[in-house]
N, C-alpha and C. Protein backbone atom coordinates (compact mmCIF):
# COMPACT_ATOMS: atom_id res chain seq x y z
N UNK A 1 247.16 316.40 58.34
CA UNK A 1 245.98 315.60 58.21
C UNK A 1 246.33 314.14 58.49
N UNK A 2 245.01 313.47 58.95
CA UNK A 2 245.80 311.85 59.53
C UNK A 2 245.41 311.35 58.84
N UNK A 3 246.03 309.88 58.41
CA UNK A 3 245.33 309.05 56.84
C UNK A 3 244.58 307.81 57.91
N UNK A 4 243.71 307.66 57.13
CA UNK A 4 242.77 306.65 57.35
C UNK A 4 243.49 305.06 57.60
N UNK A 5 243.21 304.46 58.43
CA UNK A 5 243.78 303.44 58.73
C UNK A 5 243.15 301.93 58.05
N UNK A 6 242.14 302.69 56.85
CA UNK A 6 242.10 301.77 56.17
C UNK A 6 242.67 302.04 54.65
N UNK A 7 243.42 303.49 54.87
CA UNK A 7 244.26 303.36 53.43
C UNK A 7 245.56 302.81 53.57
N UNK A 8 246.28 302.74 55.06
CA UNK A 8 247.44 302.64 54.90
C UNK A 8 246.98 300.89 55.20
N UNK A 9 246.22 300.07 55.51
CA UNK A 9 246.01 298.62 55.54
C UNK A 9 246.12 298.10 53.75
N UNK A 10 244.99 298.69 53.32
CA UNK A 10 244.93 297.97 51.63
C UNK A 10 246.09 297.92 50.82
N UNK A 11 247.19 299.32 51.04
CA UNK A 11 248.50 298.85 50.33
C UNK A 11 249.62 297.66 50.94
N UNK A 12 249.39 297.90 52.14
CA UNK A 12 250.00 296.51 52.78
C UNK A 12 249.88 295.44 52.46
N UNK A 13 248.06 295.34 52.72
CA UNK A 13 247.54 293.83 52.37
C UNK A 13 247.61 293.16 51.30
N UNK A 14 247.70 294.14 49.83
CA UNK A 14 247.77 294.19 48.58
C UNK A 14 249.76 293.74 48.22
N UNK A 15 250.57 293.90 48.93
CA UNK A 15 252.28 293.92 48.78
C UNK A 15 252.10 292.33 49.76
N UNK A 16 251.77 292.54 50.66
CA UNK A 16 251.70 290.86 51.79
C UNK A 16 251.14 289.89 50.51
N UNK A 17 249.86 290.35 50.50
CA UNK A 17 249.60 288.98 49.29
C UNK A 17 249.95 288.59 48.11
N UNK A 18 250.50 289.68 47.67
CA UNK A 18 252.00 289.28 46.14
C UNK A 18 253.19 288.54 46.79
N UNK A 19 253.52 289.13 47.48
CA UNK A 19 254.97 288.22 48.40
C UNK A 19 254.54 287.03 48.40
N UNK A 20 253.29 286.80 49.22
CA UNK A 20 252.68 285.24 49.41
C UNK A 20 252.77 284.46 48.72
N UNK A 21 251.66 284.92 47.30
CA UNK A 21 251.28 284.34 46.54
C UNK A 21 252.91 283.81 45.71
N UNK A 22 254.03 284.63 45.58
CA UNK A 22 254.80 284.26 44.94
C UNK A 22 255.86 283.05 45.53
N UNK A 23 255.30 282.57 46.75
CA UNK A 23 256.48 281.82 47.44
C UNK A 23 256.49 280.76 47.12
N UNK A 24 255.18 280.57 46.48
CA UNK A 24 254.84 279.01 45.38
C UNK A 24 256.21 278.85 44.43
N UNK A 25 256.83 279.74 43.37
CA UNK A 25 257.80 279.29 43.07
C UNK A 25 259.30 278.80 43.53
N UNK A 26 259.28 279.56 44.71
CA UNK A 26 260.40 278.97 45.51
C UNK A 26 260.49 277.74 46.22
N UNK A 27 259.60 276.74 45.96
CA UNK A 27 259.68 275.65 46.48
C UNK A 27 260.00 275.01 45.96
N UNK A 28 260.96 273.50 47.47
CA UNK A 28 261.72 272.56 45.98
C UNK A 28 260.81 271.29 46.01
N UNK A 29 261.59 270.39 44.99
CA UNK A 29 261.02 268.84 44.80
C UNK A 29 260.97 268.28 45.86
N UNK A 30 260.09 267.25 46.36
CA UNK A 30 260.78 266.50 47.29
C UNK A 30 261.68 265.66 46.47
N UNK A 31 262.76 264.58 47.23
CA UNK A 31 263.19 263.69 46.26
C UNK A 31 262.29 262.59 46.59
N UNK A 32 261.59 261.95 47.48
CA UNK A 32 260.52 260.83 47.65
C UNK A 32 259.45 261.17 47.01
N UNK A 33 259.13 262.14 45.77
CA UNK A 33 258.09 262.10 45.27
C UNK A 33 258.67 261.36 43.90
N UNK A 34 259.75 262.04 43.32
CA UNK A 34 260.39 261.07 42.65
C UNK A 34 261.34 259.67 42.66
N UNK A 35 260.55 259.13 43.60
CA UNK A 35 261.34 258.13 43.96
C UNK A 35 261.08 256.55 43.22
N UNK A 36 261.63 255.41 42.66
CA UNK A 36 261.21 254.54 41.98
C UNK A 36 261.82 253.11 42.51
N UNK A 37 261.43 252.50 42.59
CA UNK A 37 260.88 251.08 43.02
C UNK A 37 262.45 250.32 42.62
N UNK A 38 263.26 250.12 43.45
CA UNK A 38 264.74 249.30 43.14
C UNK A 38 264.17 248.23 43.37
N UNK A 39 265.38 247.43 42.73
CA UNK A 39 264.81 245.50 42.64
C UNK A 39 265.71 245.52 44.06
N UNK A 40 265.37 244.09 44.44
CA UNK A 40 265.61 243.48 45.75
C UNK A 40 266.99 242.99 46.15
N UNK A 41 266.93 243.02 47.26
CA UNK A 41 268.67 242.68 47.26
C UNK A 41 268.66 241.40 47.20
N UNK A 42 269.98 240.67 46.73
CA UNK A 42 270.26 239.66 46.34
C UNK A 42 271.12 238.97 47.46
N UNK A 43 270.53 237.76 47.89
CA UNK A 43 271.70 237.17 48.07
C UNK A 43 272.71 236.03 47.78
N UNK A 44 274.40 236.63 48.24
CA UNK A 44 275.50 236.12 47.33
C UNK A 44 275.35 234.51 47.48
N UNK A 45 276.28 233.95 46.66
CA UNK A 45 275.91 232.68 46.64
C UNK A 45 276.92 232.36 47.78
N UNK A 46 276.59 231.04 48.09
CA UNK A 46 277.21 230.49 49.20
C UNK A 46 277.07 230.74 50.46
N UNK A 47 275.74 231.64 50.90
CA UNK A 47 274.96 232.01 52.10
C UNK A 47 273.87 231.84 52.00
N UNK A 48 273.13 231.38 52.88
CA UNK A 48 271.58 230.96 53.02
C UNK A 48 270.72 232.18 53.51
N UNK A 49 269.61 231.99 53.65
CA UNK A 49 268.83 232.88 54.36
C UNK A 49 268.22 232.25 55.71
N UNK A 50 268.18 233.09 56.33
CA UNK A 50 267.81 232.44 57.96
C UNK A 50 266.46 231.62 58.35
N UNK A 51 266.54 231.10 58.53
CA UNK A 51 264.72 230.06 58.49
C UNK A 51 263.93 230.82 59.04
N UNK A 52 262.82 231.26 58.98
CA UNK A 52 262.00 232.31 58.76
C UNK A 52 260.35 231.40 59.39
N UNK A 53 260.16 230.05 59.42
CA UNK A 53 259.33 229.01 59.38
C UNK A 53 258.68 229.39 60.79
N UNK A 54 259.57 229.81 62.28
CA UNK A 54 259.11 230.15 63.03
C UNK A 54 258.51 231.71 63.72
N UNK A 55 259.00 232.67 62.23
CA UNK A 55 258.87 233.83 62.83
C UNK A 55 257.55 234.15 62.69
N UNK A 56 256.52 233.69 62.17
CA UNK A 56 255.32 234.12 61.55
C UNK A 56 253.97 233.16 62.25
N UNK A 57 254.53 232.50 63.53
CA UNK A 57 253.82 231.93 64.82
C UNK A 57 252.98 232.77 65.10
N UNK A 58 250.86 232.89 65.00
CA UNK A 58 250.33 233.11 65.44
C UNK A 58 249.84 232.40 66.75
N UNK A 59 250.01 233.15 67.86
CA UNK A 59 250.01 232.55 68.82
C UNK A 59 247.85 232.36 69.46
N UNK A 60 247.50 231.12 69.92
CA UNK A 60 246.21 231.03 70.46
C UNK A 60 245.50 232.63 71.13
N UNK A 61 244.16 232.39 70.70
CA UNK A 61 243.34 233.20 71.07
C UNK A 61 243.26 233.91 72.77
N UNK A 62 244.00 234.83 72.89
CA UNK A 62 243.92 234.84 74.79
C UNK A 62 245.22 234.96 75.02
N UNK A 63 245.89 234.63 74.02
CA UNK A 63 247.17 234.09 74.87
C UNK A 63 248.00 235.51 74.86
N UNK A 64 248.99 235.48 76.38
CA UNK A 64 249.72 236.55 77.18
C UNK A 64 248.74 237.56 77.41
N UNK A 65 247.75 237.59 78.09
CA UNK A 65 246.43 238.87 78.27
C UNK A 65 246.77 238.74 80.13
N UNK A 66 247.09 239.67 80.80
CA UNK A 66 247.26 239.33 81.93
C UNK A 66 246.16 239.04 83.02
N UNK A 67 246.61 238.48 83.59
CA UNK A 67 245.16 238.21 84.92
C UNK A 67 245.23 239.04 86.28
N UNK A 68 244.51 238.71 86.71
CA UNK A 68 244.19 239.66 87.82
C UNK A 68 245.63 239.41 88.77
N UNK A 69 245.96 237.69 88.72
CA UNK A 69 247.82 238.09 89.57
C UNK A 69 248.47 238.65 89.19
N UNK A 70 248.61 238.90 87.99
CA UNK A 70 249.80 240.00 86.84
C UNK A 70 250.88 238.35 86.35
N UNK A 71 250.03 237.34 86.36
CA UNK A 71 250.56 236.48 85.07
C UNK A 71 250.01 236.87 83.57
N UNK A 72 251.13 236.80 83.04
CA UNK A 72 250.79 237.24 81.68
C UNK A 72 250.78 235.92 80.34
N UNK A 73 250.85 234.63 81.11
CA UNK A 73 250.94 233.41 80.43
C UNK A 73 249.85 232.79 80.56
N UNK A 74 248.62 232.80 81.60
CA UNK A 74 247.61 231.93 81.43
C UNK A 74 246.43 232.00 80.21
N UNK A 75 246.33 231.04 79.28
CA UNK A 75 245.82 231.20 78.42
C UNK A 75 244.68 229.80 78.75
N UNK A 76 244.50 229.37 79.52
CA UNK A 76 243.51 227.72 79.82
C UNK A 76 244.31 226.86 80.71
N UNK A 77 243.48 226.51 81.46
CA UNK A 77 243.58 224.92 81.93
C UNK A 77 245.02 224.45 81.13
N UNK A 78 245.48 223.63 81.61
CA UNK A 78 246.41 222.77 81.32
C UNK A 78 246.97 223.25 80.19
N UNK A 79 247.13 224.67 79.35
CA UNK A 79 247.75 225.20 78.52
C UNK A 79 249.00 224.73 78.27
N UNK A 80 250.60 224.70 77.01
CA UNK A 80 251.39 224.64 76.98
C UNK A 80 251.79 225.92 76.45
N UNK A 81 252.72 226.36 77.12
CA UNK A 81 253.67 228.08 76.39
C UNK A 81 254.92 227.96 76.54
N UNK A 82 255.76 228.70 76.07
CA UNK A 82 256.63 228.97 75.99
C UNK A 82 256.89 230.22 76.09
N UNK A 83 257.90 230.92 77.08
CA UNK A 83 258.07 232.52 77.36
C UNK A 83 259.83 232.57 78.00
N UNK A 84 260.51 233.91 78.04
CA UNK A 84 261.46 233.93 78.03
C UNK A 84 261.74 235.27 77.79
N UNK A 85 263.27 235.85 78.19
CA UNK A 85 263.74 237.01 78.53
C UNK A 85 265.34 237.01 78.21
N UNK A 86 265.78 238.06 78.03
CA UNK A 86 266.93 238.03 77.62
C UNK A 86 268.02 238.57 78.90
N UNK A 87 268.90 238.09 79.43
CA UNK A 87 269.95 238.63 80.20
C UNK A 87 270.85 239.19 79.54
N UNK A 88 272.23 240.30 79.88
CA UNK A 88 273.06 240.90 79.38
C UNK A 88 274.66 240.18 80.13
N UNK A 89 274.69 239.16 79.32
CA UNK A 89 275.33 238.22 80.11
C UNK A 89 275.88 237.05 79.22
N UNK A 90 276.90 236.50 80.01
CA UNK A 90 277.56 235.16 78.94
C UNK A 90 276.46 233.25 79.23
N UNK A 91 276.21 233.21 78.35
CA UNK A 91 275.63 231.66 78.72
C UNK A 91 276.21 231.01 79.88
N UNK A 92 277.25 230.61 80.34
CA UNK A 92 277.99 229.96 81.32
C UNK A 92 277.40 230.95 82.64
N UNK A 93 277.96 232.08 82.54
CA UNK A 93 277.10 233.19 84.21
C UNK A 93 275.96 233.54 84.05
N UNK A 94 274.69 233.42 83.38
CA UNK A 94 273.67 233.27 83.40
C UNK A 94 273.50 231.92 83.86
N UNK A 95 273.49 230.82 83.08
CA UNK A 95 273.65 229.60 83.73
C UNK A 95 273.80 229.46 85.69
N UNK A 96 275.13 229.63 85.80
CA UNK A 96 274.99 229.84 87.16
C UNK A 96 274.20 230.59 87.99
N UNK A 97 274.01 231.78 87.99
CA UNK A 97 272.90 232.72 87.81
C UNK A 97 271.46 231.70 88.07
N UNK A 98 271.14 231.55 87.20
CA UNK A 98 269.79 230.68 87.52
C UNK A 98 270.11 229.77 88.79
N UNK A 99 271.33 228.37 88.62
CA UNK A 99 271.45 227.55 89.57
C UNK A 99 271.43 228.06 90.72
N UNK A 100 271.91 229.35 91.37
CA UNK A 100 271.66 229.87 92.32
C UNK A 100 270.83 230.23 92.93
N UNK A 101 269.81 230.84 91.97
CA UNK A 101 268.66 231.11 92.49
C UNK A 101 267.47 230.31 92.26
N UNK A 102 267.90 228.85 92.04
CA UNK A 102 267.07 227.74 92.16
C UNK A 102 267.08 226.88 92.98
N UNK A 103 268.28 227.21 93.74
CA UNK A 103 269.08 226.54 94.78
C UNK A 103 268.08 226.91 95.76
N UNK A 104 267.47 228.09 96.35
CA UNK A 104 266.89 228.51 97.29
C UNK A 104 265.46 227.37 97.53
N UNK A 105 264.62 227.14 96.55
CA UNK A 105 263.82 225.88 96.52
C UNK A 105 262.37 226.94 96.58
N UNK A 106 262.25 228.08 96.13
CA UNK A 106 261.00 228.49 96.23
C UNK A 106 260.40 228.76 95.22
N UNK A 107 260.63 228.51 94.25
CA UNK A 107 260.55 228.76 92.41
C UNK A 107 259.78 227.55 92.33
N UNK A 108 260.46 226.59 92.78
CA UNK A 108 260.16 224.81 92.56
C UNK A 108 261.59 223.70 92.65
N UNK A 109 261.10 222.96 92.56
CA UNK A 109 262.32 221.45 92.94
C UNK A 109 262.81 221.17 91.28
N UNK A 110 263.98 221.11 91.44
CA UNK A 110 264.85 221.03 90.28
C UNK A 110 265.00 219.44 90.38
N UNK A 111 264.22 218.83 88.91
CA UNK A 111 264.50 217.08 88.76
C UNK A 111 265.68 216.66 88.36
N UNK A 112 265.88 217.66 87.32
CA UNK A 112 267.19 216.97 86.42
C UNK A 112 267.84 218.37 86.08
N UNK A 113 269.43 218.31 85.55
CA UNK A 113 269.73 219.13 84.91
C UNK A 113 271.12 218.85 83.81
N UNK A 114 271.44 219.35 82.69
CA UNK A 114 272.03 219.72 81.88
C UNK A 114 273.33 220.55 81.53
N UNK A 115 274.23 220.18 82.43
CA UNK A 115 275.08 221.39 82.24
C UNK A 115 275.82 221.48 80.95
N UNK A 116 275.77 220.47 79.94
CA UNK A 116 276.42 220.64 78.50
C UNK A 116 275.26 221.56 78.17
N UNK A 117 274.51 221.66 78.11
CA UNK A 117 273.52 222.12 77.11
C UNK A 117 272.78 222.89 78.00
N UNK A 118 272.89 222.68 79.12
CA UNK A 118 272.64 224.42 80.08
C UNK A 118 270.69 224.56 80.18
N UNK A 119 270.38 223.23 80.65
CA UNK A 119 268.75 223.22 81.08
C UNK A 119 268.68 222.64 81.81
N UNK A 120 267.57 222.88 82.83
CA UNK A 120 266.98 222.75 83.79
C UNK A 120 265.56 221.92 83.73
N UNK A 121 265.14 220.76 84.45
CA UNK A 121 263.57 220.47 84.49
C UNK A 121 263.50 220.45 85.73
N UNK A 122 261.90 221.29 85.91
CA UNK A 122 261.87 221.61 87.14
C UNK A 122 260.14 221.42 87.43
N UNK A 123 260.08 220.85 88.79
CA UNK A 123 258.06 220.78 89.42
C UNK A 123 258.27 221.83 90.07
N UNK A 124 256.86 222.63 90.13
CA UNK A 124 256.76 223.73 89.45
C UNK A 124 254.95 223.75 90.55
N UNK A 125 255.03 224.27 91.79
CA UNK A 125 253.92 223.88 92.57
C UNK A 125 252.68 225.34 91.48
N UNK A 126 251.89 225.08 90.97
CA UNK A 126 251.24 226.20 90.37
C UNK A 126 249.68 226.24 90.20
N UNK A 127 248.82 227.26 90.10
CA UNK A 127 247.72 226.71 90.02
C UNK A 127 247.20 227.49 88.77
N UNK A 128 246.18 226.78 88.29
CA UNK A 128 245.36 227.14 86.42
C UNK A 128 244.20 228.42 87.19
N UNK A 129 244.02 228.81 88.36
CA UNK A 129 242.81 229.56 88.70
C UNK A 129 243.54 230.47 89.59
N UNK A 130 242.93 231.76 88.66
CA UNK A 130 243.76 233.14 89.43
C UNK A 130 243.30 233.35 90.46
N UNK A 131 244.45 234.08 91.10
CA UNK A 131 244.32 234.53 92.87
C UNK A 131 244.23 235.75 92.92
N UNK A 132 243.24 236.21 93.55
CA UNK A 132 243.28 237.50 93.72
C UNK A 132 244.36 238.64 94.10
N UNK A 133 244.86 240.18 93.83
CA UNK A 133 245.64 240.36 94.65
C UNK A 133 244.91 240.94 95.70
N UNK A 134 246.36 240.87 96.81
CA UNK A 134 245.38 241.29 97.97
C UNK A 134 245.80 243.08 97.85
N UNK A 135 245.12 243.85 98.70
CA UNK A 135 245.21 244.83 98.96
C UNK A 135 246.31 245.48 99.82
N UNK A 136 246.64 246.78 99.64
CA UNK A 136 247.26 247.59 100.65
C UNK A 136 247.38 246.81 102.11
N UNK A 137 246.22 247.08 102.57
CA UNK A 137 245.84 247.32 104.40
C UNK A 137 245.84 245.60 104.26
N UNK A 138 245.42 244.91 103.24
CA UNK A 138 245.57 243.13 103.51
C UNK A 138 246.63 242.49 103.42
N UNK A 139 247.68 243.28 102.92
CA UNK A 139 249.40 243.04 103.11
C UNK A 139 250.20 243.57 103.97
N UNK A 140 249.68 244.30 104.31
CA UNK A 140 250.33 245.00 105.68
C UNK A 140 249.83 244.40 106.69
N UNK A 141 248.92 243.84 107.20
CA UNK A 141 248.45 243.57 108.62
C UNK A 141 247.89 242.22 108.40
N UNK A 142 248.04 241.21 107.23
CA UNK A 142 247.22 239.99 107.18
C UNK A 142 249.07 239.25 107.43
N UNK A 143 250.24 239.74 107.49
CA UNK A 143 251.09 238.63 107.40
C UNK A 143 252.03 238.25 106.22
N UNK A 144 251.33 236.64 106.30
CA UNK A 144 251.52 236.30 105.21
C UNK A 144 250.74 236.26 104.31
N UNK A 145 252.08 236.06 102.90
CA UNK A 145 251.63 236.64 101.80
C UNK A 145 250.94 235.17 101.09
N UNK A 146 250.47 235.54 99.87
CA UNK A 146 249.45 234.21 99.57
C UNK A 146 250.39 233.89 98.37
N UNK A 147 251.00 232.47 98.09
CA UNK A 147 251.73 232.30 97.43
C UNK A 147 251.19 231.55 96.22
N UNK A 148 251.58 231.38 95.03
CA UNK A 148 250.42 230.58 94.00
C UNK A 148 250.53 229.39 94.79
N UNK A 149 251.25 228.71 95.62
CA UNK A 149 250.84 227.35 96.06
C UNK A 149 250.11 227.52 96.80
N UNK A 150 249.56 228.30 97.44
CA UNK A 150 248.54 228.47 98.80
C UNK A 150 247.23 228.37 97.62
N UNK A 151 247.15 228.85 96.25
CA UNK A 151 245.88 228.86 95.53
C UNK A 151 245.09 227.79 95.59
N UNK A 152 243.75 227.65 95.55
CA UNK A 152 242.86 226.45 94.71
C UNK A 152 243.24 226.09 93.89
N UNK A 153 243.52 224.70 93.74
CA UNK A 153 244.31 223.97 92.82
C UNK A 153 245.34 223.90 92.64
N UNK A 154 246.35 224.54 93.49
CA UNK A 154 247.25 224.16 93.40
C UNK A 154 248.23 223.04 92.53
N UNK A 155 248.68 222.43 92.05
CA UNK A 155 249.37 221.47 92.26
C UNK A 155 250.81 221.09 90.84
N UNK A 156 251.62 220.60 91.24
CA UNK A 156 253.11 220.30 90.49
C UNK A 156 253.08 220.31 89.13
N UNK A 157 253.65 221.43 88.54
CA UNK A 157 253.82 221.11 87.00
C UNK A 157 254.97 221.25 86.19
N UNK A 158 254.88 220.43 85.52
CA UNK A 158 256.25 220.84 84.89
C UNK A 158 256.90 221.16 83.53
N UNK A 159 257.93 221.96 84.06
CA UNK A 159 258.53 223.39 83.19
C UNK A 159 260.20 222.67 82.96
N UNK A 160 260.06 223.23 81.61
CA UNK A 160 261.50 223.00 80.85
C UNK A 160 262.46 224.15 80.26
N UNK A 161 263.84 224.48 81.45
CA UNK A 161 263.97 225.81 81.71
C UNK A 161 265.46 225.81 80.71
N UNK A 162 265.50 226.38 79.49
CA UNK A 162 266.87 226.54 78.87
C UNK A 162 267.30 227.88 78.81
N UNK A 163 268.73 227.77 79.08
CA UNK A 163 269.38 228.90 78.69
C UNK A 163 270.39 228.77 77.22
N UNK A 164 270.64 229.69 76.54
CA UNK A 164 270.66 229.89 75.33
C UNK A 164 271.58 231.06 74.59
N UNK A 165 272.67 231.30 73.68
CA UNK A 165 272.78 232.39 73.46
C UNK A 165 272.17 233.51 72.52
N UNK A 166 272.23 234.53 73.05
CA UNK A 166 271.34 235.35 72.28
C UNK A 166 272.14 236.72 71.69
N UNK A 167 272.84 236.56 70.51
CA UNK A 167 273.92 237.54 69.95
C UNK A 167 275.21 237.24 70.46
N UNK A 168 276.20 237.93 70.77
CA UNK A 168 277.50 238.10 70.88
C UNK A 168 277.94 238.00 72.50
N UNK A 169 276.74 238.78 73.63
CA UNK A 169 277.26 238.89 74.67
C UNK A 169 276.11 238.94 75.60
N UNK A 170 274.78 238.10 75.34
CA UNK A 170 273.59 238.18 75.86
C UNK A 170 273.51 236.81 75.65
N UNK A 171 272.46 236.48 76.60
CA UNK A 171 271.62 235.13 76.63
C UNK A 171 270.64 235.16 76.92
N UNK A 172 270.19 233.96 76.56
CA UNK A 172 268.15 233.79 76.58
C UNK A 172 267.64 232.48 77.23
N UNK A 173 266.95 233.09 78.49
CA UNK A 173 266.40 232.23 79.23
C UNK A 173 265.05 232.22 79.07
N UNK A 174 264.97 230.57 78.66
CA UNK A 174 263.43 230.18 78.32
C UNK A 174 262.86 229.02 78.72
N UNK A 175 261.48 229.29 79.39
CA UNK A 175 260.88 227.91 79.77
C UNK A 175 259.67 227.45 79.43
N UNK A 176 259.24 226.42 78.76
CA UNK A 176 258.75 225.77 78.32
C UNK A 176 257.54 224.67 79.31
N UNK A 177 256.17 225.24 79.45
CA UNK A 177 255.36 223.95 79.88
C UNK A 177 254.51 224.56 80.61
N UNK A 178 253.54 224.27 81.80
CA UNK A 178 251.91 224.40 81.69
C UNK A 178 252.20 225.99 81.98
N UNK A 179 250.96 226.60 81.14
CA UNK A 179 251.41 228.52 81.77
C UNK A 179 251.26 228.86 82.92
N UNK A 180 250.67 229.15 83.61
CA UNK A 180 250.92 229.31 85.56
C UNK A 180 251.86 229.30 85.70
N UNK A 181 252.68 227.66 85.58
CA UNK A 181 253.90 227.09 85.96
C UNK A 181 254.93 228.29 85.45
N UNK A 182 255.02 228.61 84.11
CA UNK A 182 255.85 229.17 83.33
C UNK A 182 255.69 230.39 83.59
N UNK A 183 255.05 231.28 83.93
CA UNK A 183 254.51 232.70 84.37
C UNK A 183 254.79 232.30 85.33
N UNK A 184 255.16 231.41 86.75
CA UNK A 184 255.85 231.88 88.15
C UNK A 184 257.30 231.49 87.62
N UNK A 185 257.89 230.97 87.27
CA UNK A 185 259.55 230.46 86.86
C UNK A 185 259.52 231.87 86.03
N UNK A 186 259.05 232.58 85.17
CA UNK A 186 259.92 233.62 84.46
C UNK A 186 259.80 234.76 85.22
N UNK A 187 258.36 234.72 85.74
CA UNK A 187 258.28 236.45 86.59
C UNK A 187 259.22 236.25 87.86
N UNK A 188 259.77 235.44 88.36
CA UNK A 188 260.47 234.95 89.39
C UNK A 188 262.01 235.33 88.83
N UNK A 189 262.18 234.53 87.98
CA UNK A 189 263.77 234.71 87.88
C UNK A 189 263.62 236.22 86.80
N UNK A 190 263.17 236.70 86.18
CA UNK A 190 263.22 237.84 85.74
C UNK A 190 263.03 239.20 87.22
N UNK A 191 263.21 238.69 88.17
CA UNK A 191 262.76 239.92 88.88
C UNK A 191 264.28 239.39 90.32
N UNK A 192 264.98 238.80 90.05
CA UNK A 192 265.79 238.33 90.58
C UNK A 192 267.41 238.56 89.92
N UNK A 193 266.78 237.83 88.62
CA UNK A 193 268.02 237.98 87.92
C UNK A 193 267.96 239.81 87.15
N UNK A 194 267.24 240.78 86.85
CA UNK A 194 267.36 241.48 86.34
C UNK A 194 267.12 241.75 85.06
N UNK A 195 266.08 240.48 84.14
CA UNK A 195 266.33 240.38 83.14
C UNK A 195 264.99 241.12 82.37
N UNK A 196 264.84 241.49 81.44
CA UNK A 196 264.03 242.43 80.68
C UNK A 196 263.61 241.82 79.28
């Protein structure tokens, strides 16, 4: 005789759901449920804590939102910023590094420079009103390319370019002054020098 395939289900289902139900006791604590609130670390005497005054810089409304050139510094008219990137590199060959590729004269005209203290001031041909990019088929067959000095409005600004160390075996190149200006000097030497 054949048994019903709903007698041999109910003793199953009936042994499955005791097993189940019992797996509740085999579970453990977490230890983060018992976890409690340690006091703060201390620090020893005769060490300071790191000045902290600049880390908590809310920066203007707008500011680094990119534009239609893929500057990521124009925040207004005659804006002042500050932006910068880190190289994997010693202050002294970064240093050079830049001089080299400022040497070429298409970044902008280098006024003055610093070699104790490793800065650069530099005019800086740039314009406050974005340029469109051009297209595929309008870069291929128009030539030349449209440079921010070719923009409306064009005209000289100036940027204050330091290099800096940054940890043990890195440095930090940063420039300082109108954003345009400072968004062509960093996207320039960041895409030259390699820096991220």
């Amino acid at each position: 005789m054949k048994k019903s395939p709903l007698v041999v289900a109910l003793p199953v289902l009936a042994v499955s759901a005791l097993l189940l139900s019992g797996c509740g006791m085999f579970r453990s604590q977490k230890a983060w449920e018992t976890a409690k609130q340690e006091s703060p670390l201390e620090i020893p005497p005769g060490l300071d804590t790191p000045s902290s005054n600049a880390a908590l810089v809310i920066p203007e409304q707008g500011a680094n939102n990119p534009t239609s050139n893929g500057a990521t510094a124009n925040v207004g008219k005659g804006s002042q910023i500050a932006d910068g990137f880190v190289l994997n590199d010693t202050v002294e060959n970064t240093y050079r590094r830049v001089a080299q590729t400022l040497e070429k004269g298409d970044i902008g005209q280098v006024l003055a420079h610093d070699d104790d203290a490793h800065t650069y001031s530099l005019s800086v041909m740039a314009s406050d009103e974005p340029t469109g990019k051009k297209g595929f088929f309008s870069s291929m067959f128009n030539g030349k390319s449209k440079q921010t000095a070719d923009a409306p409005g064009a005209a000289p600004k100036q940027v204050q370019l330091s290099i800096s160390s940054s940890g043990e075996k890195a440095s930090e190149v940063r420039a300082q002054g109108d954003a345009a200006a400072v968004a062509k000097v960093i996207d320039t030497l960041k895409g030259r020098l390699g820096g991220g």
